[in-house]
PDBML (XML) file of the C-alpha atoms, coordinates in Angstrom:
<?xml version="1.0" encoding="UTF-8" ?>
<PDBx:datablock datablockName="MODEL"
   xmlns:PDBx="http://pdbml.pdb.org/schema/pdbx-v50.xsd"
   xmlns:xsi="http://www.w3.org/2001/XMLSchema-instance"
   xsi:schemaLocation="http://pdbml.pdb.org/schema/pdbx-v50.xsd pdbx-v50.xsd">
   <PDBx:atom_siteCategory>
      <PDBx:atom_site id="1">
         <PDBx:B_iso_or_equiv>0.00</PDBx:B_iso_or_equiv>
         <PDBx:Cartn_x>-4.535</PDBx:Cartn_x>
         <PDBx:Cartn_y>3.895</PDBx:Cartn_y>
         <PDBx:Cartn_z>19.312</PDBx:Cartn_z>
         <PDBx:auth_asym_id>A</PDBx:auth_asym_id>
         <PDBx:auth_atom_id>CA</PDBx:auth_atom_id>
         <PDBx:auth_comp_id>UNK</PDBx:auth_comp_id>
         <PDBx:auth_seq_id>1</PDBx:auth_seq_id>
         <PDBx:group_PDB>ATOM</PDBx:group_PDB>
         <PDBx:label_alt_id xsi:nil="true" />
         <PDBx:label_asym_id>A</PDBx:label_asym_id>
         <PDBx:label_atom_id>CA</PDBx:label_atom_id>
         <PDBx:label_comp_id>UNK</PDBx:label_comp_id>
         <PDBx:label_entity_id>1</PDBx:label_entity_id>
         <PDBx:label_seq_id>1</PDBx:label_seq_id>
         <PDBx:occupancy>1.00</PDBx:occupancy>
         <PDBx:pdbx_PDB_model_num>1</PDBx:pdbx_PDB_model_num>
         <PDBx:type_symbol>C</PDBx:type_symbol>
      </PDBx:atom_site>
      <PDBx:atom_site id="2">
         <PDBx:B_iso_or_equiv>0.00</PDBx:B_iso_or_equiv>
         <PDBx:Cartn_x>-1.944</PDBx:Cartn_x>
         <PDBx:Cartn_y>6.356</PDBx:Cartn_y>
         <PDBx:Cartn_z>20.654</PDBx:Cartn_z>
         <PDBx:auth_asym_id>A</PDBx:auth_asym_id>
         <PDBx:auth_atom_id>CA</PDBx:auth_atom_id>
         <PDBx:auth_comp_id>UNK</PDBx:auth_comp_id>
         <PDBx:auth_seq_id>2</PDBx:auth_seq_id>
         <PDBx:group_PDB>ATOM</PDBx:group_PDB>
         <PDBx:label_alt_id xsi:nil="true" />
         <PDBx:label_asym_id>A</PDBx:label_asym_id>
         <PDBx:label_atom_id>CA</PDBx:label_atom_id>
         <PDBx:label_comp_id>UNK</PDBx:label_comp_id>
         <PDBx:label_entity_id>1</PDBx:label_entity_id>
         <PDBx:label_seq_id>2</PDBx:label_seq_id>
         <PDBx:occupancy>1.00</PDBx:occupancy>
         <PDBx:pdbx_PDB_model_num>1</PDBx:pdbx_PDB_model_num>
         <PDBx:type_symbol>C</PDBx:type_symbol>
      </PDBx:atom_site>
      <PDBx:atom_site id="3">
         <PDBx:B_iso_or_equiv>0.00</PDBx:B_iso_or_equiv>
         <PDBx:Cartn_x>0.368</PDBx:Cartn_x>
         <PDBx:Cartn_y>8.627</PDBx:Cartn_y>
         <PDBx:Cartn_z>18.869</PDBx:Cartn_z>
         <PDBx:auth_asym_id>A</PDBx:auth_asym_id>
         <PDBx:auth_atom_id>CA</PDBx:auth_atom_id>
         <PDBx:auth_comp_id>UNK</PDBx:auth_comp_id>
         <PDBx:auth_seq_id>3</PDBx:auth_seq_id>
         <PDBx:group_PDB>ATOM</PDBx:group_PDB>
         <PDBx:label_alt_id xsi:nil="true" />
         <PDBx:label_asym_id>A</PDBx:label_asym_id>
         <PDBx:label_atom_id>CA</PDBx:label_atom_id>
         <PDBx:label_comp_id>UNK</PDBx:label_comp_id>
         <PDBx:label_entity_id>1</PDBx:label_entity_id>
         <PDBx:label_seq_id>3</PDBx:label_seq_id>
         <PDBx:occupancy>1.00</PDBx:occupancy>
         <PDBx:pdbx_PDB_model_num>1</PDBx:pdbx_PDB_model_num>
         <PDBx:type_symbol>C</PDBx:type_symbol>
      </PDBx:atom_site>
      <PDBx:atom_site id="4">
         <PDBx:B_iso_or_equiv>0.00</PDBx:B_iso_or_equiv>
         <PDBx:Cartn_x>4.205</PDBx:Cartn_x>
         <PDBx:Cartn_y>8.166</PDBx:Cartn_y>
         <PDBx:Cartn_z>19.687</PDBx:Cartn_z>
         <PDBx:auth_asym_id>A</PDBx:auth_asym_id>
         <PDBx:auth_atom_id>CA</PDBx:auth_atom_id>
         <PDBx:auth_comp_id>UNK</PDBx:auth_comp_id>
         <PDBx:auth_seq_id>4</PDBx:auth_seq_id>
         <PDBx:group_PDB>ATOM</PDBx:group_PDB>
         <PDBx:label_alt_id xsi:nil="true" />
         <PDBx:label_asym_id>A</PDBx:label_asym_id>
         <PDBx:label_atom_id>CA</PDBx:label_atom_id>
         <PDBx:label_comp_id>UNK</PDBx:label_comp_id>
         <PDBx:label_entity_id>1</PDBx:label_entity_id>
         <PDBx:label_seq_id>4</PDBx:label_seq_id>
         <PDBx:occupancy>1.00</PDBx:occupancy>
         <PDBx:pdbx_PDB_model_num>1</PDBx:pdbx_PDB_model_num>
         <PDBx:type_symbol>C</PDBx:type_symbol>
      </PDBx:atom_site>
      <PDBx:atom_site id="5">
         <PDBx:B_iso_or_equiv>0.00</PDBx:B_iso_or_equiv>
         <PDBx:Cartn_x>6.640</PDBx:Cartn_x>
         <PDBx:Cartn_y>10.933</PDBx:Cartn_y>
         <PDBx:Cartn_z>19.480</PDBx:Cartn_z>
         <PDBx:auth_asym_id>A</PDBx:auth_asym_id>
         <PDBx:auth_atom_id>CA</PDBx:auth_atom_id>
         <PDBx:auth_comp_id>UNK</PDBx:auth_comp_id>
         <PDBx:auth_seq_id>5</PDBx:auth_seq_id>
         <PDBx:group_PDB>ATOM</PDBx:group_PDB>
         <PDBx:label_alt_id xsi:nil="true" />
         <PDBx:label_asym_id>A</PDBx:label_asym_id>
         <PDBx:label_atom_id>CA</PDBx:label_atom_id>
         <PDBx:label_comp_id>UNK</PDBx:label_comp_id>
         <PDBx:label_entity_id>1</PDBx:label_entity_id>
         <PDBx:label_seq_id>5</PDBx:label_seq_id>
         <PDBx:occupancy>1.00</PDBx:occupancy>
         <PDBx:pdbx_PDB_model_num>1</PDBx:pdbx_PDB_model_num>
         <PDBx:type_symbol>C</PDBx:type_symbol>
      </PDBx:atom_site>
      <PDBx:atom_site id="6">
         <PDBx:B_iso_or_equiv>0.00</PDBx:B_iso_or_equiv>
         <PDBx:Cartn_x>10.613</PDBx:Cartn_x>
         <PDBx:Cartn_y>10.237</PDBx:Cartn_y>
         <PDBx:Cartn_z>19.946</PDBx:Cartn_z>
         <PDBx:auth_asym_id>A</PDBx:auth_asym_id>
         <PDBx:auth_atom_id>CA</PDBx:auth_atom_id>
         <PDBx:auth_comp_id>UNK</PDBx:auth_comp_id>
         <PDBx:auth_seq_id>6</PDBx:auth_seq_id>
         <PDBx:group_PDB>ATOM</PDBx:group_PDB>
         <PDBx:label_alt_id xsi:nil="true" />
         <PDBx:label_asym_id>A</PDBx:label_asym_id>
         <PDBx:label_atom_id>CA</PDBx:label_atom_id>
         <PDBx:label_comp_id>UNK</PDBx:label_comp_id>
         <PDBx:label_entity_id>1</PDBx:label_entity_id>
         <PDBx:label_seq_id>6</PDBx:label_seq_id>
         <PDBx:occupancy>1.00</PDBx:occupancy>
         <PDBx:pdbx_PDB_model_num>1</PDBx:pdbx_PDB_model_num>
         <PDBx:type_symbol>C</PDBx:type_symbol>
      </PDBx:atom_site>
      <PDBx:atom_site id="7">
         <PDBx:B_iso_or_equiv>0.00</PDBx:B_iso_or_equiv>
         <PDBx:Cartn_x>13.145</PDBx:Cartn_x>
         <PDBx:Cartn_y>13.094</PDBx:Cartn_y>
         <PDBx:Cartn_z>19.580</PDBx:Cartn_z>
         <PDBx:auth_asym_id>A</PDBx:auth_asym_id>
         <PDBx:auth_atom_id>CA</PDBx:auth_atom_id>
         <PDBx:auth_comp_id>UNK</PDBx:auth_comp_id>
         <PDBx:auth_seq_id>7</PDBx:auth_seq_id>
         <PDBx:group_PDB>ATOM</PDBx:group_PDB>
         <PDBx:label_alt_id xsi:nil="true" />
         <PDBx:label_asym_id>A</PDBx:label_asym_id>
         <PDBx:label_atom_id>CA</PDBx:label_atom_id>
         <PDBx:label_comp_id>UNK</PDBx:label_comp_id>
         <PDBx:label_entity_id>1</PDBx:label_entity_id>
         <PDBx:label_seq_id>7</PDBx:label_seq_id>
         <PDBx:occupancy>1.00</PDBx:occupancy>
         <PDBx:pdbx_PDB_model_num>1</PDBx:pdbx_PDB_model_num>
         <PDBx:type_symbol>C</PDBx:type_symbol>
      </PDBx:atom_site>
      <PDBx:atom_site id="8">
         <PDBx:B_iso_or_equiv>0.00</PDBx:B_iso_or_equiv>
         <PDBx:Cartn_x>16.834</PDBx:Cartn_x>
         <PDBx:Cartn_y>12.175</PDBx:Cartn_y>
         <PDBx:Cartn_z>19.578</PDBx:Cartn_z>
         <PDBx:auth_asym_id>A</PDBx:auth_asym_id>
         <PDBx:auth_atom_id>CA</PDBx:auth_atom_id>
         <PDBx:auth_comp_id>UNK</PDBx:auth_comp_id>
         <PDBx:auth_seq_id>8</PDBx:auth_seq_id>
         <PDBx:group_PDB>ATOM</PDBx:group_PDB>
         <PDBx:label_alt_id xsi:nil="true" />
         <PDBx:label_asym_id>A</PDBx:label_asym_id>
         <PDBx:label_atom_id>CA</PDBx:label_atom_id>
         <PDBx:label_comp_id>UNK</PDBx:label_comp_id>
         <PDBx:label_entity_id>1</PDBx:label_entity_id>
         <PDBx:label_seq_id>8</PDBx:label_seq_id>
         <PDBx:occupancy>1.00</PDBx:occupancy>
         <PDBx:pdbx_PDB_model_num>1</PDBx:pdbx_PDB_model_num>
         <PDBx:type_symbol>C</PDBx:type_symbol>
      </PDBx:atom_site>
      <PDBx:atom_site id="9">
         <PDBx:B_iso_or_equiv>0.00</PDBx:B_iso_or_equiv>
         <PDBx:Cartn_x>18.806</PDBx:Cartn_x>
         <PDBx:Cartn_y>14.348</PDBx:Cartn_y>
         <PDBx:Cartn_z>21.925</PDBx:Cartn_z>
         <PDBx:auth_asym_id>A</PDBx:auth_asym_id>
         <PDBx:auth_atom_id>CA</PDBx:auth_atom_id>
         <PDBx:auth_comp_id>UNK</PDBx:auth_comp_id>
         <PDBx:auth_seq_id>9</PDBx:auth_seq_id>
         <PDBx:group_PDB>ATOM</PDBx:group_PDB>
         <PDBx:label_alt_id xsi:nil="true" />
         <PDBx:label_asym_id>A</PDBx:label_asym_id>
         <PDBx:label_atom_id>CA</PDBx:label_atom_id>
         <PDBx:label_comp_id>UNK</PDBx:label_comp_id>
         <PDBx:label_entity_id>1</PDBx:label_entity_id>
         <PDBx:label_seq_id>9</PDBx:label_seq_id>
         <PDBx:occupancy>1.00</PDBx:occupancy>
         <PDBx:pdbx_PDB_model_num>1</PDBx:pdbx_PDB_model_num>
         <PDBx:type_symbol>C</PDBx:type_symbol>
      </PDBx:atom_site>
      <PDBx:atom_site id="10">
         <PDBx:B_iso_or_equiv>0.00</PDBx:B_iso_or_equiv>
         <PDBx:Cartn_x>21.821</PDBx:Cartn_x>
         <PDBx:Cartn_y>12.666</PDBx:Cartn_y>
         <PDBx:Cartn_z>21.322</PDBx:Cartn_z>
         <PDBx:auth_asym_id>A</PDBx:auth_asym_id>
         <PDBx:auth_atom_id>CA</PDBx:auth_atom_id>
         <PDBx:auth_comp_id>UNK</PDBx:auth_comp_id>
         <PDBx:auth_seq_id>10</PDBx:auth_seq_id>
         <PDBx:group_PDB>ATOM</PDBx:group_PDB>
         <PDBx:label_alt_id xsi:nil="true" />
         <PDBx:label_asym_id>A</PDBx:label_asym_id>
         <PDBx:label_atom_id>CA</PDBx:label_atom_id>
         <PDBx:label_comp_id>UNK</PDBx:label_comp_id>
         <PDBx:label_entity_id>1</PDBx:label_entity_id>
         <PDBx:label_seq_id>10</PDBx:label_seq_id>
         <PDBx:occupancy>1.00</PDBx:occupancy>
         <PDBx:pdbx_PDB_model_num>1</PDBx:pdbx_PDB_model_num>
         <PDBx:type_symbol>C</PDBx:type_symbol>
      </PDBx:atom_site>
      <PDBx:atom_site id="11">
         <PDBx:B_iso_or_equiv>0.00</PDBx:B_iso_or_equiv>
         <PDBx:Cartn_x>23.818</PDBx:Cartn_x>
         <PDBx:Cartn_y>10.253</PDBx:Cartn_y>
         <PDBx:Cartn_z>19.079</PDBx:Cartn_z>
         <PDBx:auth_asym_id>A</PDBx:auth_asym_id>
         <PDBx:auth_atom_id>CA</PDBx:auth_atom_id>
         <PDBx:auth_comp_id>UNK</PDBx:auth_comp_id>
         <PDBx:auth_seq_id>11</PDBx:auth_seq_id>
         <PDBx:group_PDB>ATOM</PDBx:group_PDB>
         <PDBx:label_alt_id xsi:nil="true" />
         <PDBx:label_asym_id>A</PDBx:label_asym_id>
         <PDBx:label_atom_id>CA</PDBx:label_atom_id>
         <PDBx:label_comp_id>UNK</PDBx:label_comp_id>
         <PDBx:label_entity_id>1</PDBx:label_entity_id>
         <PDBx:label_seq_id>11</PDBx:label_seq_id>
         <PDBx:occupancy>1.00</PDBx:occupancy>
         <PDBx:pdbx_PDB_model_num>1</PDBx:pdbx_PDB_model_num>
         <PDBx:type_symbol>C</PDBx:type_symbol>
      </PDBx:atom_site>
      <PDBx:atom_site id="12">
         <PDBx:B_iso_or_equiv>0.00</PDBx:B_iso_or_equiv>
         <PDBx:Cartn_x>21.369</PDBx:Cartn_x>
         <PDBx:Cartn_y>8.207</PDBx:Cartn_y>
         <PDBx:Cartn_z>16.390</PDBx:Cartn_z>
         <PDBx:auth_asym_id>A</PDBx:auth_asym_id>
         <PDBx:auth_atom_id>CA</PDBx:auth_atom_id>
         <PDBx:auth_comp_id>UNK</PDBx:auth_comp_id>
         <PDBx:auth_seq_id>12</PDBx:auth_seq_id>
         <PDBx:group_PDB>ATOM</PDBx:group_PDB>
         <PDBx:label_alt_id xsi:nil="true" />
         <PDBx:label_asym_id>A</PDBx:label_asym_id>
         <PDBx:label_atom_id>CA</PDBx:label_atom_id>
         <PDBx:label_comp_id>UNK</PDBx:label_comp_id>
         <PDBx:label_entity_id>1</PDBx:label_entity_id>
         <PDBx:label_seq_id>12</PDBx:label_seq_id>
         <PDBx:occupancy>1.00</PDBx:occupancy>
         <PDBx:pdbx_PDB_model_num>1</PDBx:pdbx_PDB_model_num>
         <PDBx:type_symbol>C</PDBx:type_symbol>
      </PDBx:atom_site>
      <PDBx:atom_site id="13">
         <PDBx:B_iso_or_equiv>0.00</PDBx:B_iso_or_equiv>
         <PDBx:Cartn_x>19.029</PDBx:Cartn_x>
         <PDBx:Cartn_y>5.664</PDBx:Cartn_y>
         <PDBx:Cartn_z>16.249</PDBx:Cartn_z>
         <PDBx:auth_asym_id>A</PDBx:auth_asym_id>
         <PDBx:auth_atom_id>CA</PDBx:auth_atom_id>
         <PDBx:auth_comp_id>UNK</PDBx:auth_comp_id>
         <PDBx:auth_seq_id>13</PDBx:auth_seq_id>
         <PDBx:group_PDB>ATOM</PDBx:group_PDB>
         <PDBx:label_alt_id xsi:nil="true" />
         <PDBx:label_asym_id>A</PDBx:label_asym_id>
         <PDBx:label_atom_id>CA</PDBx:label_atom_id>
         <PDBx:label_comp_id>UNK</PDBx:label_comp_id>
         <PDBx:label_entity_id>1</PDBx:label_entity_id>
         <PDBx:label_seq_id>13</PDBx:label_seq_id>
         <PDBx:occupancy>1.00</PDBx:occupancy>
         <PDBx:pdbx_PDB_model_num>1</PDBx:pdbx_PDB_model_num>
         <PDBx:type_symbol>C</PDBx:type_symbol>
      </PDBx:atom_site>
      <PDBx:atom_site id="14">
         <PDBx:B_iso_or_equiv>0.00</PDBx:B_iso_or_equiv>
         <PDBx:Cartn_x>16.743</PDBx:Cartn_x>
         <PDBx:Cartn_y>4.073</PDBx:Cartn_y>
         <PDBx:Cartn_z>12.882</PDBx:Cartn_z>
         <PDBx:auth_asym_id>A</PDBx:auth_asym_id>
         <PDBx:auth_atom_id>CA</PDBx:auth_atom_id>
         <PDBx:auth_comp_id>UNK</PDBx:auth_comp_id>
         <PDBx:auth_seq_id>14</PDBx:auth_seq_id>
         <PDBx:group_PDB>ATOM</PDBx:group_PDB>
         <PDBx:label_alt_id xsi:nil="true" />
         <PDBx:label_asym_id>A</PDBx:label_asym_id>
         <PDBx:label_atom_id>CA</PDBx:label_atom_id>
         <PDBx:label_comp_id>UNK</PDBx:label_comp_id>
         <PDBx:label_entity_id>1</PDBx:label_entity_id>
         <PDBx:label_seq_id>14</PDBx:label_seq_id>
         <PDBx:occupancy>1.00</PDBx:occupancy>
         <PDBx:pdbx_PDB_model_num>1</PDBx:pdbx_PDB_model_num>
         <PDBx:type_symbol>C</PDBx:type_symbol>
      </PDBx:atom_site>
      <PDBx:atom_site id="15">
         <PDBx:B_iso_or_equiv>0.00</PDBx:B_iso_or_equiv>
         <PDBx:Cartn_x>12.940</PDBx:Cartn_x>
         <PDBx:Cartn_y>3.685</PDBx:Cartn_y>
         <PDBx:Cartn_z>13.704</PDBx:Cartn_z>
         <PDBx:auth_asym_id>A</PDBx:auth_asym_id>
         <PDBx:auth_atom_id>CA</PDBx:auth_atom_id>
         <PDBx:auth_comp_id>UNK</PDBx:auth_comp_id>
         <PDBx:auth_seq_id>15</PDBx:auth_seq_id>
         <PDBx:group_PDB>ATOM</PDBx:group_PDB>
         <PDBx:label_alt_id xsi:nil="true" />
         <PDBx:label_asym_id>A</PDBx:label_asym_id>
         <PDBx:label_atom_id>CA</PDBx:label_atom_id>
         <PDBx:label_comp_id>UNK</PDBx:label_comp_id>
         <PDBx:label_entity_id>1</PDBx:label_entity_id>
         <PDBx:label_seq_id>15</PDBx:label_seq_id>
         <PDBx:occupancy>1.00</PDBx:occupancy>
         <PDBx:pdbx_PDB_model_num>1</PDBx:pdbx_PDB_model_num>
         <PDBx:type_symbol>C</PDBx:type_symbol>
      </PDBx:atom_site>
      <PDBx:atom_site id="16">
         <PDBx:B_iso_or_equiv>0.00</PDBx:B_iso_or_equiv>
         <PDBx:Cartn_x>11.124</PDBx:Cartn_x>
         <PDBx:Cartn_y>1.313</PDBx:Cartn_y>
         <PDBx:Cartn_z>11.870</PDBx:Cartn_z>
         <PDBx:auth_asym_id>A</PDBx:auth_asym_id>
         <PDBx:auth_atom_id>CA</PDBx:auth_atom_id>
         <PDBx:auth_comp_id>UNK</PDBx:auth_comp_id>
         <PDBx:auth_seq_id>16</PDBx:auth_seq_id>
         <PDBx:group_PDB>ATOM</PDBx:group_PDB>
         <PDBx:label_alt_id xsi:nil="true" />
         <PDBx:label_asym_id>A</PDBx:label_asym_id>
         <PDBx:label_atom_id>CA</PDBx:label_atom_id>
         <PDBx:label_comp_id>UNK</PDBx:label_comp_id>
         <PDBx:label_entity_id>1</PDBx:label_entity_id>
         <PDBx:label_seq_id>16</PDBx:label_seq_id>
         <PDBx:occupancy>1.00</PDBx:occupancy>
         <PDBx:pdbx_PDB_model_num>1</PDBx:pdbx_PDB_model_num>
         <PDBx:type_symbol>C</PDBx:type_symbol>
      </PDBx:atom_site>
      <PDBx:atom_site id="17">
         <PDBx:B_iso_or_equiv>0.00</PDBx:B_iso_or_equiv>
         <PDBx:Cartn_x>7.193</PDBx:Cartn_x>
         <PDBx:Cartn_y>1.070</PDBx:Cartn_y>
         <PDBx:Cartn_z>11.675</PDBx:Cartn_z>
         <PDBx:auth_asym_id>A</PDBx:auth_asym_id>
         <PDBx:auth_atom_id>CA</PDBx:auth_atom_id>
         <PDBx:auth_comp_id>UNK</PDBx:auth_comp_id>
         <PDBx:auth_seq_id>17</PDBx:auth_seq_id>
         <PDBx:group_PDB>ATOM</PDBx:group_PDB>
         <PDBx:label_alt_id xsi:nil="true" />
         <PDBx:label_asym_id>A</PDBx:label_asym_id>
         <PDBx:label_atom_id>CA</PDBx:label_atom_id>
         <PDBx:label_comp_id>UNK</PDBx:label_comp_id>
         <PDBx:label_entity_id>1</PDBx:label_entity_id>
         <PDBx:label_seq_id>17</PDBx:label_seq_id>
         <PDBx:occupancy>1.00</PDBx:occupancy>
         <PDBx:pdbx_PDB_model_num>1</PDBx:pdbx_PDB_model_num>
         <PDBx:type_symbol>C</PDBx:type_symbol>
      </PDBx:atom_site>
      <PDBx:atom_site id="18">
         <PDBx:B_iso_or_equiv>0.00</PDBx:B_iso_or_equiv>
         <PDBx:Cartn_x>6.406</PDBx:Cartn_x>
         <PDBx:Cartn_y>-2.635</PDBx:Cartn_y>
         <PDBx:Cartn_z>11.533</PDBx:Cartn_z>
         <PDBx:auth_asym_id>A</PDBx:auth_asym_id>
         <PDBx:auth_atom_id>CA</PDBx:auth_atom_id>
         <PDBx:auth_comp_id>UNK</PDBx:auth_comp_id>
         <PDBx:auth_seq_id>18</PDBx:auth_seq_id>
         <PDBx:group_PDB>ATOM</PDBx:group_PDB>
         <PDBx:label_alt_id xsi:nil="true" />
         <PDBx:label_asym_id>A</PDBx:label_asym_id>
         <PDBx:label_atom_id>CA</PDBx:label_atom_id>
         <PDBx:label_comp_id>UNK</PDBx:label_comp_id>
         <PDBx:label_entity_id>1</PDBx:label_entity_id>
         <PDBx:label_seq_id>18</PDBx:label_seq_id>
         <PDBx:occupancy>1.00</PDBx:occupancy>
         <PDBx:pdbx_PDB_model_num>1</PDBx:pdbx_PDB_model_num>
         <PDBx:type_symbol>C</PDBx:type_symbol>
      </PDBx:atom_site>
      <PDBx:atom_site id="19">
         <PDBx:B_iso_or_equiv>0.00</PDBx:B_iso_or_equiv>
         <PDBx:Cartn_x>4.294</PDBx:Cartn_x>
         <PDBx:Cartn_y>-1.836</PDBx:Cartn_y>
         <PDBx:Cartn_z>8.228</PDBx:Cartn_z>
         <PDBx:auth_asym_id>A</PDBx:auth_asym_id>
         <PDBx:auth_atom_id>CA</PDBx:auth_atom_id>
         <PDBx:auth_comp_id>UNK</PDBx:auth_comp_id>
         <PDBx:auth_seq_id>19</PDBx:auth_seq_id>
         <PDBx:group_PDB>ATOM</PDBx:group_PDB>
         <PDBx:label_alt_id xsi:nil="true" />
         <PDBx:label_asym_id>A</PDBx:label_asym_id>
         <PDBx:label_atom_id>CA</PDBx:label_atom_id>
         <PDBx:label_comp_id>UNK</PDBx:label_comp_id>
         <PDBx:label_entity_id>1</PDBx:label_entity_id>
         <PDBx:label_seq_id>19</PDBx:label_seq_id>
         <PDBx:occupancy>1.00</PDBx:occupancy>
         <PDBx:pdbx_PDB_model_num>1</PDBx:pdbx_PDB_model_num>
         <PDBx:type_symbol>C</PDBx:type_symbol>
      </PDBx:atom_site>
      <PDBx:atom_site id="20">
         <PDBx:B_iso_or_equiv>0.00</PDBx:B_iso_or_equiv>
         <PDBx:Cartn_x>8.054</PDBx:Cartn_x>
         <PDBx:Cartn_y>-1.048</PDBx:Cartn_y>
         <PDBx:Cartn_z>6.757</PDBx:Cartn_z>
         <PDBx:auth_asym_id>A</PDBx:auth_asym_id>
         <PDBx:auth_atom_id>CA</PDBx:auth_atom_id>
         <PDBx:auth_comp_id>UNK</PDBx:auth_comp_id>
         <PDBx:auth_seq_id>20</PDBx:auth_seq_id>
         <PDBx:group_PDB>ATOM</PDBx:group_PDB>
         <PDBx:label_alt_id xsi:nil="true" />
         <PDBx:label_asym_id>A</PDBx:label_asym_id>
         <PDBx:label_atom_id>CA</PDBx:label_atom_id>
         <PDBx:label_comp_id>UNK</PDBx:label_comp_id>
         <PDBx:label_entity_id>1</PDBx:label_entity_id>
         <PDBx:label_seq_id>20</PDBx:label_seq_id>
         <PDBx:occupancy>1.00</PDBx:occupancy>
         <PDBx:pdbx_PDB_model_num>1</PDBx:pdbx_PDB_model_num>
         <PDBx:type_symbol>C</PDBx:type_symbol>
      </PDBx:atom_site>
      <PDBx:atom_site id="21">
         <PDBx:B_iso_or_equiv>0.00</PDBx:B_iso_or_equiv>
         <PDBx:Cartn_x>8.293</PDBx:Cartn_x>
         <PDBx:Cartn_y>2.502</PDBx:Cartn_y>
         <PDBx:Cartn_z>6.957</PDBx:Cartn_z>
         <PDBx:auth_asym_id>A</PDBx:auth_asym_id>
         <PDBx:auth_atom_id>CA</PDBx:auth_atom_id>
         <PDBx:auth_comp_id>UNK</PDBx:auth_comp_id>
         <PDBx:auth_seq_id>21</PDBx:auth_seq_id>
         <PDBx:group_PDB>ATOM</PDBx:group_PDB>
         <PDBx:label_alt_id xsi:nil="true" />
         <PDBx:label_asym_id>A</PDBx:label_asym_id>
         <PDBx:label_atom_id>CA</PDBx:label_atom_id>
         <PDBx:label_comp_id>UNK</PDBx:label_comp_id>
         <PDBx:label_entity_id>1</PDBx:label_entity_id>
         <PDBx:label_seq_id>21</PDBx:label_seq_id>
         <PDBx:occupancy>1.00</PDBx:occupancy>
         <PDBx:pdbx_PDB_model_num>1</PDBx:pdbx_PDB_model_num>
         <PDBx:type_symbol>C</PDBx:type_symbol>
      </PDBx:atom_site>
      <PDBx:atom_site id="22">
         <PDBx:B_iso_or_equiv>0.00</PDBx:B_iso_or_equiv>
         <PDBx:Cartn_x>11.963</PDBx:Cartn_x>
         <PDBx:Cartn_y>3.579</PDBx:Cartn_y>
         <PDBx:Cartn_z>8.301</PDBx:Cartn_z>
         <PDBx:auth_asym_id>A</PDBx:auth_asym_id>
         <PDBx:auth_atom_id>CA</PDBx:auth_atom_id>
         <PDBx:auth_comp_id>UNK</PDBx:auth_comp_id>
         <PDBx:auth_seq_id>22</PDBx:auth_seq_id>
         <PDBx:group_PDB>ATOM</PDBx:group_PDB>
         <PDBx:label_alt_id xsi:nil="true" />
         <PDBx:label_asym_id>A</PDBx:label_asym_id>
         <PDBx:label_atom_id>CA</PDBx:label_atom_id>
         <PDBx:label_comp_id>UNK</PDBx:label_comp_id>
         <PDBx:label_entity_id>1</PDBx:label_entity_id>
         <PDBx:label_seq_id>22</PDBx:label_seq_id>
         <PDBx:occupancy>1.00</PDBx:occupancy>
         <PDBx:pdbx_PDB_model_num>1</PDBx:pdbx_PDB_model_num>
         <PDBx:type_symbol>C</PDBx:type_symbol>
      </PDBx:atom_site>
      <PDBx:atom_site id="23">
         <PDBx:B_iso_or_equiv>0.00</PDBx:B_iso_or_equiv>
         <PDBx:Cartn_x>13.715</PDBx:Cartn_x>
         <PDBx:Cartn_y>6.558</PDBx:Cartn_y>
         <PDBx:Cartn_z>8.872</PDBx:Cartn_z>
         <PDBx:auth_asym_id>A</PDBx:auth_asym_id>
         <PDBx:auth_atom_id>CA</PDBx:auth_atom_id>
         <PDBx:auth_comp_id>UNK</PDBx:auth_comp_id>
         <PDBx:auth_seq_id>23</PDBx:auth_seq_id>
         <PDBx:group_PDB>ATOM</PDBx:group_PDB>
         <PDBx:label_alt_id xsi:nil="true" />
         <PDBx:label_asym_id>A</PDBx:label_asym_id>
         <PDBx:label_atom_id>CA</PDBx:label_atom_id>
         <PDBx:label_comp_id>UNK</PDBx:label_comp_id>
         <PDBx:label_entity_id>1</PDBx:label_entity_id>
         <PDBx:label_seq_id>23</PDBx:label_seq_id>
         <PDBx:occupancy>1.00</PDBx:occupancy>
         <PDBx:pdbx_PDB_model_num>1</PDBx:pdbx_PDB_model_num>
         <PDBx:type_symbol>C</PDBx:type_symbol>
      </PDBx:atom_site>
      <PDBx:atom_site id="24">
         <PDBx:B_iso_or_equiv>0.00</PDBx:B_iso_or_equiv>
         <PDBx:Cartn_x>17.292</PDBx:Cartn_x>
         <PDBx:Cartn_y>7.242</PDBx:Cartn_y>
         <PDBx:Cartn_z>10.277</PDBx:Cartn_z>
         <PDBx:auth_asym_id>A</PDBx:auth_asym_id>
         <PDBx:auth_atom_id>CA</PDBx:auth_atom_id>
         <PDBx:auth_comp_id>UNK</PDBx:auth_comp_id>
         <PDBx:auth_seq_id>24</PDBx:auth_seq_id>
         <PDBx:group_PDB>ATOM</PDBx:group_PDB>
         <PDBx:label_alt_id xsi:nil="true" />
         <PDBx:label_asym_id>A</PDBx:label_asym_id>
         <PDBx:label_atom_id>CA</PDBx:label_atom_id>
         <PDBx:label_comp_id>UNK</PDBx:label_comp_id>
         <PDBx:label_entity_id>1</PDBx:label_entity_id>
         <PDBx:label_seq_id>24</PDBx:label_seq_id>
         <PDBx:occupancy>1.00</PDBx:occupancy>
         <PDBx:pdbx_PDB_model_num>1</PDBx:pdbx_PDB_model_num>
         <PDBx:type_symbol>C</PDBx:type_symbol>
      </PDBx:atom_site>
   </PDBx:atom_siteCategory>
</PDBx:datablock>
């Protein structure tokens, strides 16, 4: 039920929701 917040602080990652929503 929680929200989840990620900031990159360095380099670069891809998140992907496991409904299929992605961003680099």
């Amino acid at each position: 039920d929680a929200v989840l917040f990620h900031a990159v602080l360095h380099g670069s990652a891809r998140i992907a929701c496991a409904g299929g929503a992605m961003i680099e």
